[in-house]
C-alpha atoms as a PDB file:
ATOM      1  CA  UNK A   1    -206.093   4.548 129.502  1.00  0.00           C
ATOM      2  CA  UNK A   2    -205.277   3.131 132.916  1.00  0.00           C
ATOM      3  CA  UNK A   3    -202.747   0.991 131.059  1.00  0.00           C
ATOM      4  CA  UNK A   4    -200.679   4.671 130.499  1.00  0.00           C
ATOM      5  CA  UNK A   5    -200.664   5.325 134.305  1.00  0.00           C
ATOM      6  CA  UNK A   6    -197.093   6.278 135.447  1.00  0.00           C
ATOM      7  CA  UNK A   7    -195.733   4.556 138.723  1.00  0.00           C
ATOM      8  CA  UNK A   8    -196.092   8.095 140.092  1.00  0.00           C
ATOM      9  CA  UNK A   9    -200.251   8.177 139.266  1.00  0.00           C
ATOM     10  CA  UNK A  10    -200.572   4.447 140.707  1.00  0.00           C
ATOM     11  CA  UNK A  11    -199.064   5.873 144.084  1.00  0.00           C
ATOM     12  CA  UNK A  12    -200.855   9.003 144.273  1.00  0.00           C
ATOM     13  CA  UNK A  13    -204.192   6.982 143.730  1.00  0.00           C
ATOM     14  CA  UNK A  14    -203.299   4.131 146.160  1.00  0.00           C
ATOM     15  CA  UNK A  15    -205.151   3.702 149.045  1.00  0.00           C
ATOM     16  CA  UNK A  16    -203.736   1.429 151.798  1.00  0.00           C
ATOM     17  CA  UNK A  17    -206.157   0.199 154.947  1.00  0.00           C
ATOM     18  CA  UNK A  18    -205.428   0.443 158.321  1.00  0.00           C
ATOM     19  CA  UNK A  19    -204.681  -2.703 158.625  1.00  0.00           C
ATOM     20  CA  UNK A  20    -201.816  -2.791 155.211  1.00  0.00           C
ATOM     21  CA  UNK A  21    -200.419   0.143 156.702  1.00  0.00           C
ATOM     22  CA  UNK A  22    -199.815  -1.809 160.214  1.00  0.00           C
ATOM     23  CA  UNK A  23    -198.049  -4.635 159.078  1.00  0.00           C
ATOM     24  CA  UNK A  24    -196.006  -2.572 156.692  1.00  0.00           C
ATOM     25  CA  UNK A  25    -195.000  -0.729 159.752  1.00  0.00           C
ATOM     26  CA  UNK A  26    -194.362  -3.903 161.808  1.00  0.00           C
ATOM     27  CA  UNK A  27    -192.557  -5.669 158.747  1.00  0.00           C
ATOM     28  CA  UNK A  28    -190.497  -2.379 158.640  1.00  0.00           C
ATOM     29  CA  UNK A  29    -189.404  -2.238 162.577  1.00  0.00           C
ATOM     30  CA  UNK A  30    -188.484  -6.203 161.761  1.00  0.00           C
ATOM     31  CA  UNK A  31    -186.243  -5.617 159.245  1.00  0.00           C
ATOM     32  CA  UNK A  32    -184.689  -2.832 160.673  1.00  0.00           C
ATOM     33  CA  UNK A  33    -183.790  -4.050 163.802  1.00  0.00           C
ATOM     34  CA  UNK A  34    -182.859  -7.908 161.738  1.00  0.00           C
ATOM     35  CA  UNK A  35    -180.197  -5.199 159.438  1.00  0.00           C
ATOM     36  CA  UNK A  36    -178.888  -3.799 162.873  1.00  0.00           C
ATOM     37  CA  UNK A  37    -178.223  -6.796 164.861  1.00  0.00           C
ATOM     38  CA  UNK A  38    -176.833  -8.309 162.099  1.00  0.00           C
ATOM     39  CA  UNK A  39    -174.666  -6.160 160.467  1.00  0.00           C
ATOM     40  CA  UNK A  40    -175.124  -2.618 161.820  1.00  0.00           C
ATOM     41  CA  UNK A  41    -173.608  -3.256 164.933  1.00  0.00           C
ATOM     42  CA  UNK A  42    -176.195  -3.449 167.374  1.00  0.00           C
ATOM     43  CA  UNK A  43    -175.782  -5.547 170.406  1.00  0.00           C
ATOM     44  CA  UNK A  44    -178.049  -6.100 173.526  1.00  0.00           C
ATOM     45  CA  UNK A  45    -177.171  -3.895 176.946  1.00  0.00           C
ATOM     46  CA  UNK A  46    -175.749  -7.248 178.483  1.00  0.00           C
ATOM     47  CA  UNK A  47    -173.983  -8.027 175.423  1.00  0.00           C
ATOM     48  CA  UNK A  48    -172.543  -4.343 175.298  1.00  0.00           C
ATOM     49  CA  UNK A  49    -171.785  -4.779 179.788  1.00  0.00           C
ATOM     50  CA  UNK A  50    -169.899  -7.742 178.904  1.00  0.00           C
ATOM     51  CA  UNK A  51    -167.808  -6.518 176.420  1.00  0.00           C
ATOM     52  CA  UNK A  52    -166.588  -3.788 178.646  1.00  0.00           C
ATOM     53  CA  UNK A  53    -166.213  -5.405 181.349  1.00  0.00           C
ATOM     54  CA  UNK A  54    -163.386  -7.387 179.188  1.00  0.00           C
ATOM     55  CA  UNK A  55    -161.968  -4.313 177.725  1.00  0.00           C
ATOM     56  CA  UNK A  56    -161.831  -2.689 181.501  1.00  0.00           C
ATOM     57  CA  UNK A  57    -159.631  -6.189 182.776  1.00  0.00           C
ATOM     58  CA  UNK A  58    -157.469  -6.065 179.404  1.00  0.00           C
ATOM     59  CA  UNK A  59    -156.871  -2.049 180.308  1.00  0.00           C
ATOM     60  CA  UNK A  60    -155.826  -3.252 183.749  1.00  0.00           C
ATOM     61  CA  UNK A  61    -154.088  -6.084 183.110  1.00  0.00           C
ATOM     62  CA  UNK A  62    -152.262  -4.200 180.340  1.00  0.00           C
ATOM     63  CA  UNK A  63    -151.468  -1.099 182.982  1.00  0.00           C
ATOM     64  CA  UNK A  64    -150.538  -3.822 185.890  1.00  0.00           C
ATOM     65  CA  UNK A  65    -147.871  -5.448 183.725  1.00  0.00           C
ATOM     66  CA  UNK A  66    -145.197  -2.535 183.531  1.00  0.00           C
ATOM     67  CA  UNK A  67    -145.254  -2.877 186.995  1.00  0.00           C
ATOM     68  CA  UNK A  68    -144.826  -6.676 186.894  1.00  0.00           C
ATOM     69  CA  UNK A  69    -141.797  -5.918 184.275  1.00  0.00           C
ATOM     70  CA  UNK A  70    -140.330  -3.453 187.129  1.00  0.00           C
ATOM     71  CA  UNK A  71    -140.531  -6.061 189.638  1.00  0.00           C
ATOM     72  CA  UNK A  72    -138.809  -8.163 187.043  1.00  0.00           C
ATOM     73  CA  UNK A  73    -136.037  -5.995 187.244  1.00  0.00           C
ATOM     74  CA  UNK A  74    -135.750  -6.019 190.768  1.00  0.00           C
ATOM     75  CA  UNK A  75    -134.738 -10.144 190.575  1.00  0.00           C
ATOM     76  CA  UNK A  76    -130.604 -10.188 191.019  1.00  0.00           C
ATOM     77  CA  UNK A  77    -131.354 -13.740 188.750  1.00  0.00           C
ATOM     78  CA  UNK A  78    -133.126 -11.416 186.168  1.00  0.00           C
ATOM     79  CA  UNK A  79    -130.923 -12.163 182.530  1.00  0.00           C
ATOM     80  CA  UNK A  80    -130.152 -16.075 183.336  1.00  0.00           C
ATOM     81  CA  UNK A  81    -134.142 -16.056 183.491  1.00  0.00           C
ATOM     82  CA  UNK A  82    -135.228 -13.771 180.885  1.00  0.00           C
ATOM     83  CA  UNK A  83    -132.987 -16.253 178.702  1.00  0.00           C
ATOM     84  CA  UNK A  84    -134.631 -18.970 180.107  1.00  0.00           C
ATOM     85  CA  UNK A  85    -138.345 -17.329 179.663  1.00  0.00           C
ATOM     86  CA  UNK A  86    -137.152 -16.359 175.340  1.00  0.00           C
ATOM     87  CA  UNK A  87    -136.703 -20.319 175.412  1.00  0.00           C
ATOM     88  CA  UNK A  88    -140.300 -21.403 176.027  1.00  0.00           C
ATOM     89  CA  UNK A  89    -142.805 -21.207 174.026  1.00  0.00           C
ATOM     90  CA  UNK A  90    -145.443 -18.526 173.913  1.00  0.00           C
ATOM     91  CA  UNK A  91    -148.025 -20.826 175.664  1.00  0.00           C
ATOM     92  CA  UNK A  92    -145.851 -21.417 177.979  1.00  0.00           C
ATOM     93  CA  UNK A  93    -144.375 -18.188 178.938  1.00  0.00           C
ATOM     94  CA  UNK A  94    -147.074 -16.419 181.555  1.00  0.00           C
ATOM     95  CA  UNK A  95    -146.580 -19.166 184.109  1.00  0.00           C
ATOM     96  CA  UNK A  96    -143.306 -19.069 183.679  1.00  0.00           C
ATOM     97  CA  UNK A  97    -143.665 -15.474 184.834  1.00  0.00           C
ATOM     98  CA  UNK A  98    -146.158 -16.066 187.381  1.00  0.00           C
ATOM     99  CA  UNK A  99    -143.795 -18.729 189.163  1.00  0.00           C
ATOM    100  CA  UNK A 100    -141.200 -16.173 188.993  1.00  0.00           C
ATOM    101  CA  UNK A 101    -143.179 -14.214 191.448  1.00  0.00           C
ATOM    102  CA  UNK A 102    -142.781 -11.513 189.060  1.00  0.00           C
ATOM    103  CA  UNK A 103    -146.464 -11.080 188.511  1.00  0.00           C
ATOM    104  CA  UNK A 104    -148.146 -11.099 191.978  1.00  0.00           C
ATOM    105  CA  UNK A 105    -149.011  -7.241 192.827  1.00  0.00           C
ATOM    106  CA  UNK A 106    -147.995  -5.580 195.644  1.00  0.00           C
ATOM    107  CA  UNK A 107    -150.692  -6.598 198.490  1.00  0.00           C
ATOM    108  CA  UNK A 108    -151.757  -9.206 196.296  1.00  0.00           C
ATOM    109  CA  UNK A 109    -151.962 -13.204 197.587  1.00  0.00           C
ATOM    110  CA  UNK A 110    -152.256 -14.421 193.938  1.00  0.00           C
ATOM    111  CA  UNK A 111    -151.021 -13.638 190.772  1.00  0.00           C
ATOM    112  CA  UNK A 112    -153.365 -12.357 187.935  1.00  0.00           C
ATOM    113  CA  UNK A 113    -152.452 -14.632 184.525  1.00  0.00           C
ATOM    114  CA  UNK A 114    -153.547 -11.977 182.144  1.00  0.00           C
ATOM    115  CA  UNK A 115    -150.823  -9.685 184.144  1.00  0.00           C
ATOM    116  CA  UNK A 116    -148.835 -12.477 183.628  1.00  0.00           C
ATOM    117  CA  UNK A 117    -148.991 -12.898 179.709  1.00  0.00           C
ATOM    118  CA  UNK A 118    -148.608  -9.461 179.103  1.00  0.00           C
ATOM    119  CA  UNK A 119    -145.980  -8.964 181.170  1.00  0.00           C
ATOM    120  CA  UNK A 120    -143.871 -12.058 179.129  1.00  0.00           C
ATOM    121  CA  UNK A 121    -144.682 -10.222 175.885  1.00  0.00           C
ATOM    122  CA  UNK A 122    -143.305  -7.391 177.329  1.00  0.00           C
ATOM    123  CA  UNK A 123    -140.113  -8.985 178.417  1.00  0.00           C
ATOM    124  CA  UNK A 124    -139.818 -11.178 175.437  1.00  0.00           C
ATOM    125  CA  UNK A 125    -139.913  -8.001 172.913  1.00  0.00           C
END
């Protein structure tokens, strides 16, 4: 007769101890958090600083070189060196900007090179 038990009887009439129900608990916090890291998108809070910190300097950098492609306009020498600047290769192409001058920021000693990149895909569109 206990052979004719339904899954549903079996759980009804099971009895875990303390201690089953623990580790079940524990094995269940495990998974859960190995699922989240892993593919749920979980990340630590200096994983998740990080990451905006690099989105903030892209934003910046991004903002920063419209004004770079205005100063760009400003050079009397601008088209002979725009040609020369669609001539080099991408790699090559935000220090060719940054030894323009074109990228250094008003009250700036230094140019940024992120500034600098995005500024030569801007002028290279």
């Amino acid at each position: 007769m206990s052979q004719n038990k339904g899954f549903a009887d079996r759980w009804q009439g099971a009895r875990p101890t303390k201690t089953a129900f623990f580790w079940a608990c524990v094995a269940s916090a495990l998974v859960t958090m190995i699922i989240g890291f892993t593919w749920g998108g979980w990340v630590r809070g200096a994983t998740a600083q990080s990451m905006a910190e690099v989105k903030a300097e892209d934003a910046v950098a991004k903002r920063l070189a419209h004004i770079c492609m205005f100063q760009s306009q400003q050079d009397p020498a601008r088209e002979q060196k725009l040609r020369q600047l669609k001539e080099l290769g991408a790699y090559e192409r935000g220090s060719y900007v940054e030894k323009q001058g074109w990228a250094k920021m008003p009250g700036e000693q230094d140019s940024d090179t992120k500034v600098a990149e995005d500024c030569a895909a801007l002028l290279t569109r």
